[in-house]
Protein backbone atom coordinates (compact mmCIF):
# COMPACT_ATOMS: atom_id res chain seq x y z
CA UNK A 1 224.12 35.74 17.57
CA UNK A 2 226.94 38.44 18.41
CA UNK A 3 229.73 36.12 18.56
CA UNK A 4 228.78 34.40 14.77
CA UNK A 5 228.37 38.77 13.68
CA UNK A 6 231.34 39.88 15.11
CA UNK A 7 233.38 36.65 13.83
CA UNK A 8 231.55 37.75 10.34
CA UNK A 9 233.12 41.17 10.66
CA UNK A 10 236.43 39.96 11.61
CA UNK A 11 236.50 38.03 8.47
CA UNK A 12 235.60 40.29 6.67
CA UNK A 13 238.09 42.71 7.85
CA UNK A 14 240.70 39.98 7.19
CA UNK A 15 239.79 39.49 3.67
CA UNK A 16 240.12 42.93 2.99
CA UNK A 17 243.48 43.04 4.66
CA UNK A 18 244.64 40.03 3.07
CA UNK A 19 243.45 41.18 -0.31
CA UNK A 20 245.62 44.43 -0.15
CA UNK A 21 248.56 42.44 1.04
CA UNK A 22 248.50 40.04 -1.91
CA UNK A 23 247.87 42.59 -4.31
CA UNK A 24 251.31 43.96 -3.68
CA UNK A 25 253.05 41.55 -5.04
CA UNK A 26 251.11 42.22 -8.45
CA UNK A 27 252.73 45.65 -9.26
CA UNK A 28 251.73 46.40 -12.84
CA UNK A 29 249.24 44.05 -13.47
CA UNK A 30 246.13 46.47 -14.71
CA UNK A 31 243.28 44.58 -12.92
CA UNK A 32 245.55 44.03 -9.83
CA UNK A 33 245.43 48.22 -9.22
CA UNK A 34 241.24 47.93 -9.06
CA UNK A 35 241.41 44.85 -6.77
CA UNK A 36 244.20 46.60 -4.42
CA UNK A 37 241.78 50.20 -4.42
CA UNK A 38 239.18 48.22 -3.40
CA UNK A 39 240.74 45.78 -1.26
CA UNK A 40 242.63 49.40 0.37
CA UNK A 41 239.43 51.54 0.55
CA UNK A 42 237.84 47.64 2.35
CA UNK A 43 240.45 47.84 4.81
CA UNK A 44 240.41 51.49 5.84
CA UNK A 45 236.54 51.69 5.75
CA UNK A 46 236.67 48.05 8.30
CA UNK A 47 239.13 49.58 10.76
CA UNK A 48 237.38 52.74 10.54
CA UNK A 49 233.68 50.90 11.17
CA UNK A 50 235.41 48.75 14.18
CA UNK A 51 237.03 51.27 15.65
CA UNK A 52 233.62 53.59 16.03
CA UNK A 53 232.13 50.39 16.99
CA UNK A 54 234.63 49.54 19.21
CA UNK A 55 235.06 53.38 20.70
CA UNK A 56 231.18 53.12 21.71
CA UNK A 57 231.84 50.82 24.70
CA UNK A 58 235.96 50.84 24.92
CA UNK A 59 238.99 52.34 24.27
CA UNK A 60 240.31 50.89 21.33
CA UNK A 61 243.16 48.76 22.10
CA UNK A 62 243.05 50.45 25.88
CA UNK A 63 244.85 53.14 24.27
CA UNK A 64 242.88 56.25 26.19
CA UNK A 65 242.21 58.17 22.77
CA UNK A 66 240.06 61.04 23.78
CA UNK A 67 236.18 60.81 22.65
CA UNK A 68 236.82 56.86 23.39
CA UNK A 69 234.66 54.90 25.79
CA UNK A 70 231.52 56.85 25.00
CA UNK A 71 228.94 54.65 26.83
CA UNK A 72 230.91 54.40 30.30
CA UNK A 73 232.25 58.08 30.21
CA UNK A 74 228.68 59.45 29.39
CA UNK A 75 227.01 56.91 31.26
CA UNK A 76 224.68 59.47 33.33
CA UNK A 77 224.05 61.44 30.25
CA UNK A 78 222.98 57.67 28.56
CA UNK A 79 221.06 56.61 31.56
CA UNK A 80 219.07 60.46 31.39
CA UNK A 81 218.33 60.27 28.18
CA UNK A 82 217.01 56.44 28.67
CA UNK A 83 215.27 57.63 31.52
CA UNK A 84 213.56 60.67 29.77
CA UNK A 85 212.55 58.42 26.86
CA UNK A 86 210.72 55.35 28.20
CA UNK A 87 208.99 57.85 30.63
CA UNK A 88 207.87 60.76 28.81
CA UNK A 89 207.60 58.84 25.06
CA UNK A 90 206.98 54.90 25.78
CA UNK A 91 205.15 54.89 28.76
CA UNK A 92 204.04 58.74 29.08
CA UNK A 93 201.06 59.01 30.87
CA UNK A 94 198.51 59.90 28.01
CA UNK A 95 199.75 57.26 26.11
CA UNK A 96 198.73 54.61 28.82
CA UNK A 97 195.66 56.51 29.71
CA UNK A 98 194.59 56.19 26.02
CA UNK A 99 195.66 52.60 25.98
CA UNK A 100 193.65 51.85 28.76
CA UNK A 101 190.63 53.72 26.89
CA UNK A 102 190.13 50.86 24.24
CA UNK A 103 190.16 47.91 26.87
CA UNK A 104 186.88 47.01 28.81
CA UNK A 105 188.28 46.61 32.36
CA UNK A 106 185.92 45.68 34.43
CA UNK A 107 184.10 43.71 31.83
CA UNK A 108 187.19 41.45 31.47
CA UNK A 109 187.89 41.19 35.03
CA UNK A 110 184.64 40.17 35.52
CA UNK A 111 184.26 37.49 33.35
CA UNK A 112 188.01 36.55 34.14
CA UNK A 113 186.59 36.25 37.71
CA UNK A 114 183.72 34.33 36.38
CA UNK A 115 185.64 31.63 34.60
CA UNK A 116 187.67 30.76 37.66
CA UNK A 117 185.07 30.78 40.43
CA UNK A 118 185.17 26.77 39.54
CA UNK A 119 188.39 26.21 41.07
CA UNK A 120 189.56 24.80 44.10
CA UNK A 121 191.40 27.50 44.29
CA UNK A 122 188.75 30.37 43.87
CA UNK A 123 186.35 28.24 46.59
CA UNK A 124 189.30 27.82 49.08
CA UNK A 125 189.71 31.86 48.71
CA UNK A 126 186.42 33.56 48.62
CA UNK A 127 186.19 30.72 52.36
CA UNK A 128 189.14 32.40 53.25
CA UNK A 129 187.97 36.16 52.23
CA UNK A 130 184.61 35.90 54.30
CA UNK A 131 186.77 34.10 57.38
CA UNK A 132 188.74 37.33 57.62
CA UNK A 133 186.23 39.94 57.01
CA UNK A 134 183.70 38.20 59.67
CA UNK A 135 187.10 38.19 61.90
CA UNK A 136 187.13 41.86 61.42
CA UNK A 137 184.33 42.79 62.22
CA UNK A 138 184.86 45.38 65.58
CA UNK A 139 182.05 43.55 68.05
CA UNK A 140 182.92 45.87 70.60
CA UNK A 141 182.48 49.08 68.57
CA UNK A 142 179.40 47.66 67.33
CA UNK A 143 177.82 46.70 70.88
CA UNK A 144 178.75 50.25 72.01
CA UNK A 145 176.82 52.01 69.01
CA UNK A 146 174.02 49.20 69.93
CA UNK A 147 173.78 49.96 73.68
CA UNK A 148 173.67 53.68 72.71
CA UNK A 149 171.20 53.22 69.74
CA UNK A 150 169.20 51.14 72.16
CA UNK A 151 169.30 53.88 75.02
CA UNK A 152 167.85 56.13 72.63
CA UNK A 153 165.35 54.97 71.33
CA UNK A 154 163.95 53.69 74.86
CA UNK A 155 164.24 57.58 75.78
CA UNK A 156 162.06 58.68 73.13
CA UNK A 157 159.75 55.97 73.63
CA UNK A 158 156.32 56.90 74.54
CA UNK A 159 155.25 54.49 76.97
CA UNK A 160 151.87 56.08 77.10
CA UNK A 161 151.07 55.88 73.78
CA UNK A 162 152.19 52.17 73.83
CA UNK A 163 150.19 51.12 76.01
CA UNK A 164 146.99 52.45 75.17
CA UNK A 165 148.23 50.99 71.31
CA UNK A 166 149.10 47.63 73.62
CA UNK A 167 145.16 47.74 74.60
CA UNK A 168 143.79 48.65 71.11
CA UNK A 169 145.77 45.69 69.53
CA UNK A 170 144.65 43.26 72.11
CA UNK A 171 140.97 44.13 72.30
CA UNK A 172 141.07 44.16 68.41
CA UNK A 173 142.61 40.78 68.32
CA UNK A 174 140.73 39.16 71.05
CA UNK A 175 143.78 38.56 73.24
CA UNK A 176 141.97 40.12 76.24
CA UNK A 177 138.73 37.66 76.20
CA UNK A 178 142.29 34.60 75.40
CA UNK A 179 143.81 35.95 78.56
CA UNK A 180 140.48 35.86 80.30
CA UNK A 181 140.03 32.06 79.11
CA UNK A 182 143.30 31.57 79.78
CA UNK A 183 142.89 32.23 83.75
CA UNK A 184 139.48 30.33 83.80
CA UNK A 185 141.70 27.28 82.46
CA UNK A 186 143.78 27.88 85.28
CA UNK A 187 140.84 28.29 88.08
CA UNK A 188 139.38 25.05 86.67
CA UNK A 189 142.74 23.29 86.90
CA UNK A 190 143.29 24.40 90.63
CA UNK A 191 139.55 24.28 92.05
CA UNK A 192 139.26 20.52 90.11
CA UNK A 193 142.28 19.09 92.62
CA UNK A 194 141.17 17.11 95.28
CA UNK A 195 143.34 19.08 97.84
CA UNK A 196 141.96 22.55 97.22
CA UNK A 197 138.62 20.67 97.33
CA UNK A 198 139.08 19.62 100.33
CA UNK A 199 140.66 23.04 101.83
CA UNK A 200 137.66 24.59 100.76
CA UNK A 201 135.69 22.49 102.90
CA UNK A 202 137.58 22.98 105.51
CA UNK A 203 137.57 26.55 105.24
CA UNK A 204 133.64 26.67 104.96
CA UNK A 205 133.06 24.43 108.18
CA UNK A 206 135.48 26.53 110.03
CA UNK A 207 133.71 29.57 109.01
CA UNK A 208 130.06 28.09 109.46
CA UNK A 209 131.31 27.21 112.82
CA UNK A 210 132.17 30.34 114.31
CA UNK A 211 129.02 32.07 112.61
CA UNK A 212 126.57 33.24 115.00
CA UNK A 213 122.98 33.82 114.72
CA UNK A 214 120.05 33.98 117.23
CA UNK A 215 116.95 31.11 117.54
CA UNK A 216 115.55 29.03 114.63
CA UNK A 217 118.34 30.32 112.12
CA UNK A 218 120.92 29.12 115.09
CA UNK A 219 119.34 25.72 115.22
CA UNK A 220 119.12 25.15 111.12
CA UNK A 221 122.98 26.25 110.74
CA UNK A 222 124.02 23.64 113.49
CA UNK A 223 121.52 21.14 111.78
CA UNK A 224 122.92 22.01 108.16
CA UNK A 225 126.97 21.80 109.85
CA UNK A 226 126.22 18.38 111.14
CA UNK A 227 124.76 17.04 107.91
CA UNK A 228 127.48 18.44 105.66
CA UNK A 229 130.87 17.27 106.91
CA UNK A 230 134.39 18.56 105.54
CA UNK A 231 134.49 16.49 102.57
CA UNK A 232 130.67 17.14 101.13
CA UNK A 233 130.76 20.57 102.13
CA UNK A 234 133.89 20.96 99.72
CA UNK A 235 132.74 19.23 96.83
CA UNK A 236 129.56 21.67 96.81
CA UNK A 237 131.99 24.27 96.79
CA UNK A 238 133.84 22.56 93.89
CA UNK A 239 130.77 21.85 92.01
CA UNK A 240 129.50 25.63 91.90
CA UNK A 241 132.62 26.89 91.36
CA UNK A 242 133.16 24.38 88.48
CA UNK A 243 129.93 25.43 87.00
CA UNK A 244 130.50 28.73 87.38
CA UNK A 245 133.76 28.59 85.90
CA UNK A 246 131.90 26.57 82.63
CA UNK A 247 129.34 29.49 82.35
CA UNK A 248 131.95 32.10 82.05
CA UNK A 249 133.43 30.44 79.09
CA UNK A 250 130.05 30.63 76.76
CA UNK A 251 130.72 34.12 74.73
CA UNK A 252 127.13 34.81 75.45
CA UNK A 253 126.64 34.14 78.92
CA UNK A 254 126.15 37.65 80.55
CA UNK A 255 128.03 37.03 84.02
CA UNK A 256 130.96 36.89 80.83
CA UNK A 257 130.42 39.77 79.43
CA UNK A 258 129.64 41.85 83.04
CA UNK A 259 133.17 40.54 83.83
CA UNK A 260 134.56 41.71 80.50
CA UNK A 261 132.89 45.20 80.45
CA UNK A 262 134.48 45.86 83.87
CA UNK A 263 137.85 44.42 82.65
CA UNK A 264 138.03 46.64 79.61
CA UNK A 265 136.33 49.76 81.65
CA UNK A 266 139.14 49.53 84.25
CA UNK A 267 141.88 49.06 81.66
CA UNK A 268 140.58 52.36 79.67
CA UNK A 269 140.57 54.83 82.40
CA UNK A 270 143.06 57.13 82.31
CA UNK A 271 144.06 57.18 85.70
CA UNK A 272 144.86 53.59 85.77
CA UNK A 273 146.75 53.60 82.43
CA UNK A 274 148.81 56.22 83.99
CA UNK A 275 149.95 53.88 86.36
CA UNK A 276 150.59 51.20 83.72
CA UNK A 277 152.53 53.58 82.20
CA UNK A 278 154.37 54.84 85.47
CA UNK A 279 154.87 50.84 86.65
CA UNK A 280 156.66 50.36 82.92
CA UNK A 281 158.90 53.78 83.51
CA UNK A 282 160.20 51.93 86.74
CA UNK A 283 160.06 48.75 84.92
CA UNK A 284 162.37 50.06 82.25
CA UNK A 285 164.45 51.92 84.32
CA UNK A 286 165.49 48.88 86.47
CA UNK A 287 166.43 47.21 83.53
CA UNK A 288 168.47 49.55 82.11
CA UNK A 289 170.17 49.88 85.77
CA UNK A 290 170.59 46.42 86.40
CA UNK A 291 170.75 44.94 82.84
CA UNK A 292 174.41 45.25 81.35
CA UNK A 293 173.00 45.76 77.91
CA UNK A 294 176.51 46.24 76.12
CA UNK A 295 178.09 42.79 77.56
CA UNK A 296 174.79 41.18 76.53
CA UNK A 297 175.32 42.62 72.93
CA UNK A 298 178.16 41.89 73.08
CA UNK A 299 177.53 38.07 73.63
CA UNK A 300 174.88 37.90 71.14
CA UNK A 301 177.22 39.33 68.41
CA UNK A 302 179.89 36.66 69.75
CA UNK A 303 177.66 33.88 69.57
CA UNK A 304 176.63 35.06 65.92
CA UNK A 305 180.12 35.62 64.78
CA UNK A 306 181.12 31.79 65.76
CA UNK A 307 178.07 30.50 64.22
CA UNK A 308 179.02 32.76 61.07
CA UNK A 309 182.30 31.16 61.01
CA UNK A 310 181.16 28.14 61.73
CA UNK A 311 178.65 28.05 58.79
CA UNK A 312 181.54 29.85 56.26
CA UNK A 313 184.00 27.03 57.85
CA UNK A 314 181.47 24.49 56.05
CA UNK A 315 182.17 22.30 53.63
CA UNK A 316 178.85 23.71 51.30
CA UNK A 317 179.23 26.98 52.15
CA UNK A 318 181.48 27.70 48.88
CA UNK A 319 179.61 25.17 46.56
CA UNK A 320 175.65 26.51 47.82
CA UNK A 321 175.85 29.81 49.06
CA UNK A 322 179.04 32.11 48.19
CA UNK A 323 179.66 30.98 44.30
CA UNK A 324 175.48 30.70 42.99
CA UNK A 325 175.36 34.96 45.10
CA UNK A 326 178.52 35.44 43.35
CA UNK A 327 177.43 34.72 39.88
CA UNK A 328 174.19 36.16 40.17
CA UNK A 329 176.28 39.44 41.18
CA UNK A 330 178.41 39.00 38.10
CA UNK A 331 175.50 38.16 36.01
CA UNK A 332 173.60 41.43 36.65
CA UNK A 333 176.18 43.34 36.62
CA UNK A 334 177.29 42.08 33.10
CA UNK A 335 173.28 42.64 32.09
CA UNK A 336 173.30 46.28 32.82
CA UNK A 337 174.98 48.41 30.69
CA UNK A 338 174.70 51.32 32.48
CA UNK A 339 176.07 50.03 36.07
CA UNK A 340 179.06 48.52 33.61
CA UNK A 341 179.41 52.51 32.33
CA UNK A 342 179.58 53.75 35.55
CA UNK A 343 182.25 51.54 36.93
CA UNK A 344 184.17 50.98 33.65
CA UNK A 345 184.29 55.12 34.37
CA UNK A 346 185.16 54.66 37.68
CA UNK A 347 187.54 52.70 37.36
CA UNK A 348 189.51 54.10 34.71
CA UNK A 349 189.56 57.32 36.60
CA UNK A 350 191.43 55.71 39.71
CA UNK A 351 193.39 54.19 37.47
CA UNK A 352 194.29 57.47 36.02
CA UNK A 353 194.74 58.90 39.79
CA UNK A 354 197.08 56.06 40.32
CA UNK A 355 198.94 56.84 37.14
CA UNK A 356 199.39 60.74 37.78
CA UNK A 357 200.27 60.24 41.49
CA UNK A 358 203.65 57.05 40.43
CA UNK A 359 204.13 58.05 36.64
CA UNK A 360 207.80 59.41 37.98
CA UNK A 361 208.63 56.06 39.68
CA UNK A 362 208.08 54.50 36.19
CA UNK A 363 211.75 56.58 35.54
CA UNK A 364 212.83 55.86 39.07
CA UNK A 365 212.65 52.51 38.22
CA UNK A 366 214.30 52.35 35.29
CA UNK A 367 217.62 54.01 36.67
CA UNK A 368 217.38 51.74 40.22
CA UNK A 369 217.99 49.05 37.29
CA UNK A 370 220.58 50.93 35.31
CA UNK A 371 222.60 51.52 38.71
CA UNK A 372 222.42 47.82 39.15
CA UNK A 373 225.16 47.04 36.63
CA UNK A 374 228.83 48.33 37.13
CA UNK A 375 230.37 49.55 33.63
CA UNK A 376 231.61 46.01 32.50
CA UNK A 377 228.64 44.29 33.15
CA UNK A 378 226.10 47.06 31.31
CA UNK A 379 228.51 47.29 28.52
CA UNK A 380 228.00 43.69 28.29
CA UNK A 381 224.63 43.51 28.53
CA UNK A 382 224.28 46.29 25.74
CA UNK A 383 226.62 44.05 23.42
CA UNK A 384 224.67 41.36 23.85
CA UNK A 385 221.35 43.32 23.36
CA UNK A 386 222.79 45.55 19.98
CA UNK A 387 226.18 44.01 19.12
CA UNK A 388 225.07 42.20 16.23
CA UNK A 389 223.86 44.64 14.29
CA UNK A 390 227.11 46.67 15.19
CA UNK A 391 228.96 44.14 13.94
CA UNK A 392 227.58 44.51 10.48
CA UNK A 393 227.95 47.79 10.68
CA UNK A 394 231.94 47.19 10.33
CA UNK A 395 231.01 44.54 7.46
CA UNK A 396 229.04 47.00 5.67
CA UNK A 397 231.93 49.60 6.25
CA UNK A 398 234.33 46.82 4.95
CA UNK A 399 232.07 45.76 1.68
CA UNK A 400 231.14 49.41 0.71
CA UNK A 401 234.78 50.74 1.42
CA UNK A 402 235.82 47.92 -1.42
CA UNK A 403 232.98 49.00 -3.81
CA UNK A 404 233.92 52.72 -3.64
CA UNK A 405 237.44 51.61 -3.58
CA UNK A 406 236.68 50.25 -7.40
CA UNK A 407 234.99 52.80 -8.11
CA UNK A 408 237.12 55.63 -7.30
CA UNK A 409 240.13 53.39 -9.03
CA UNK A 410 237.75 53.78 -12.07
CA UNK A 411 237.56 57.08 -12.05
CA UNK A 412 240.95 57.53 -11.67
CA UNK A 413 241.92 55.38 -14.68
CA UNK A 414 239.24 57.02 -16.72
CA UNK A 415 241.15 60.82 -16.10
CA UNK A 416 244.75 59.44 -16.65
């Protein structure tokens, strides 16, 4: 486009030229002396045009005329000026503040967001977002606060009032008269074997043997020892324990409830529930010794942060979990107005913050790229940018130069 204007504006400063040359050889001709004032005023008001166009960017024929050149011999005073008027008028900071004003940020970048969670793209990032923040994560800071956390709250635990909570809890939910079931379960188990049967036999001949008594009572033990051998003797044993063992378990038997009573009785004095208490102080105090509770924190978070990863790593972690929370996020945050207020407000102010803190690099910038170009290549640049419609400046100068040039020939007939 600036080669076709400035070939226009050649021509046209050719025609003019040619038009005064021709009209010299015309002497006396009366319409001749209009043509030739225009086709003279054309000419001067051409070279004049081309060479203010001309002096903008270069000295006219590289003759060094002074107030020649103007662009590279002002070129600071150019790049200043630039400078001072994309900053503080284009892109002044009000201006994009206000700008900013009539466009709903968040709202936009939200459903922006929204309409691209779809992708492959968007699923292969948010994987790759919650990867590296579960990476991140500072297990060892964390198992250090957890130890101490932990440490604490064992300190201020009182193991006194636990325990008698402990009892409360269990006598409310039965677990005392379970337990109690529990360990005839276990009796019944052991005394039904056929070896314990058969120790206990054992054991009551030995001791029936070495029992001493005087006459008659002498004479019925020996007689009852000789009828019962090892074997009988034990399975009597069995047999009443067995049944005892059987009435124990009936809630209203009263041997059951005796035993109970005297469970509970011994449980609830004090003195005895201060020794609970002082054999859970040692208790706890071992394990804190012994017990590395960081390192085992420590491990546990390890373990969960591979099975975190391992479960993110997934191929429907994306697809079922991270997109569905995602849009629900989106979804309610779009639905409330005022949460939208607040960070539309939010927003906008660090945006604001961000504006006041770089608005001067907005001018740095702008000369970094000016001081890019050497003289010839920024003059260049500019021609190609604005040439054109210098060129028709010196076409303009050239047509209204021929137009005065008739008229003032006019005039000057008209006073003759």
């Amino acid at each position: 486009m600036q080669g076709k204007s400035k070939h226009t504006a050649a021509l046209s400063l050719g025609v003019m030229a040619a038009g005064f040359i021709g009209t010299l050889f015309f002497e006396g001709v009366p319409w001749v002396r209009f043509a030739q004032s225009g086709f003279e005023a054309g000419l001067v008001g051409g070279l004049a045009d081309w060479f203010a166009v001309t002096a903008l960017f270069r000295h006219p024929l590289g003759i060094p005329i002074p107030h020649t050149a103007l662009l590279p011999s002002n070129r600071e005073k150019v790049s200043r000026a630039l400078i001072n008027t994309v900053q503080n008028d284009l892109l002044s900071k009000q201006s994009i503040v206000d700008k900013l004003a009539q466009f709903p940020i968040v709202l936009r970048l939200l459903r922006g967001f929204e309409g691209q969670l779809g992708s492959d793209s968007a699923k292969a990032g948010i994987v790759t977002i919650c990867d590296f923040a579960v990476r991140q994560i500072p297990l060892e800071k964390l198992a250090r606060y957890g130890e101490k956390e932990l440490l604490r709250l064992l300190d201020t635990l009182d193991l006194r009032a636990l325990v008698q909570q402990a009892l409360s809890q269990a006598y409310a939910r039965g677990y005392d008269e379970k337990a109690f079931d529990f360990v005839l379960d276990l009796a019944e188990k052991l005394v039904g074997r056929s070896d314990i049967r058969d120790r206990l036999g054992a054991v009551a001949v030995q001791a029936l043997s070495h029992l001493k008594t005087n006459g008659l009572m002498q004479f019925a033990l020996n007689a009852f020892v000789g009828y019962f051998n090892e074997e009988k003797l034990g399975s009597l044993i069995q047999q009443f324990v067995l049944n005892g063992i059987e009435g124990l378990r009936m809630q209203g038997n009263p041997n059951r409830r005796a035993v109970m009573e005297a469970l509970r009785g011994w449980l609830d004095k004090p003195e005895h529930q201060e020794n609970m208490t002082a054999e859970l102080e040692k208790w706890k105090a071992q394990l804190l010794g012994e017990w590395k509770l960081e390192d085992k924190l420590l491990e546990l978070l390890q373990r969960m942060q591979t099975q975190a990863l391992e479960w993110i790593r997934g191929e429907q972690f994306a697809e079922t979990h991270a997109l569905p929370f995602i849009s629900r996020m989106i979804q309610q945050v779009e639905q409330n107005p005022e949460l939208l207020n607040r960070l539309e407000l939010g927003l906008r102010e660090q945006i604001a913050r961000l504006i006041e803190a770089n608005h001067h690099k907005i001018g740095a910038l702008v000369k970094e790229n000016i001081d890019r170009f050497d003289d010839a290549t920024l003059i260049e640049l500019m021609e190609d940018k604005i040439g054109g419609d210098l060129q028709w400046i010196r076409v303009n100068g050239a047509i209204c130069g021929f137009l005065i040039g008739l008229v003032l020939a006019g005039v000057h007939t008209l006073v003759s």
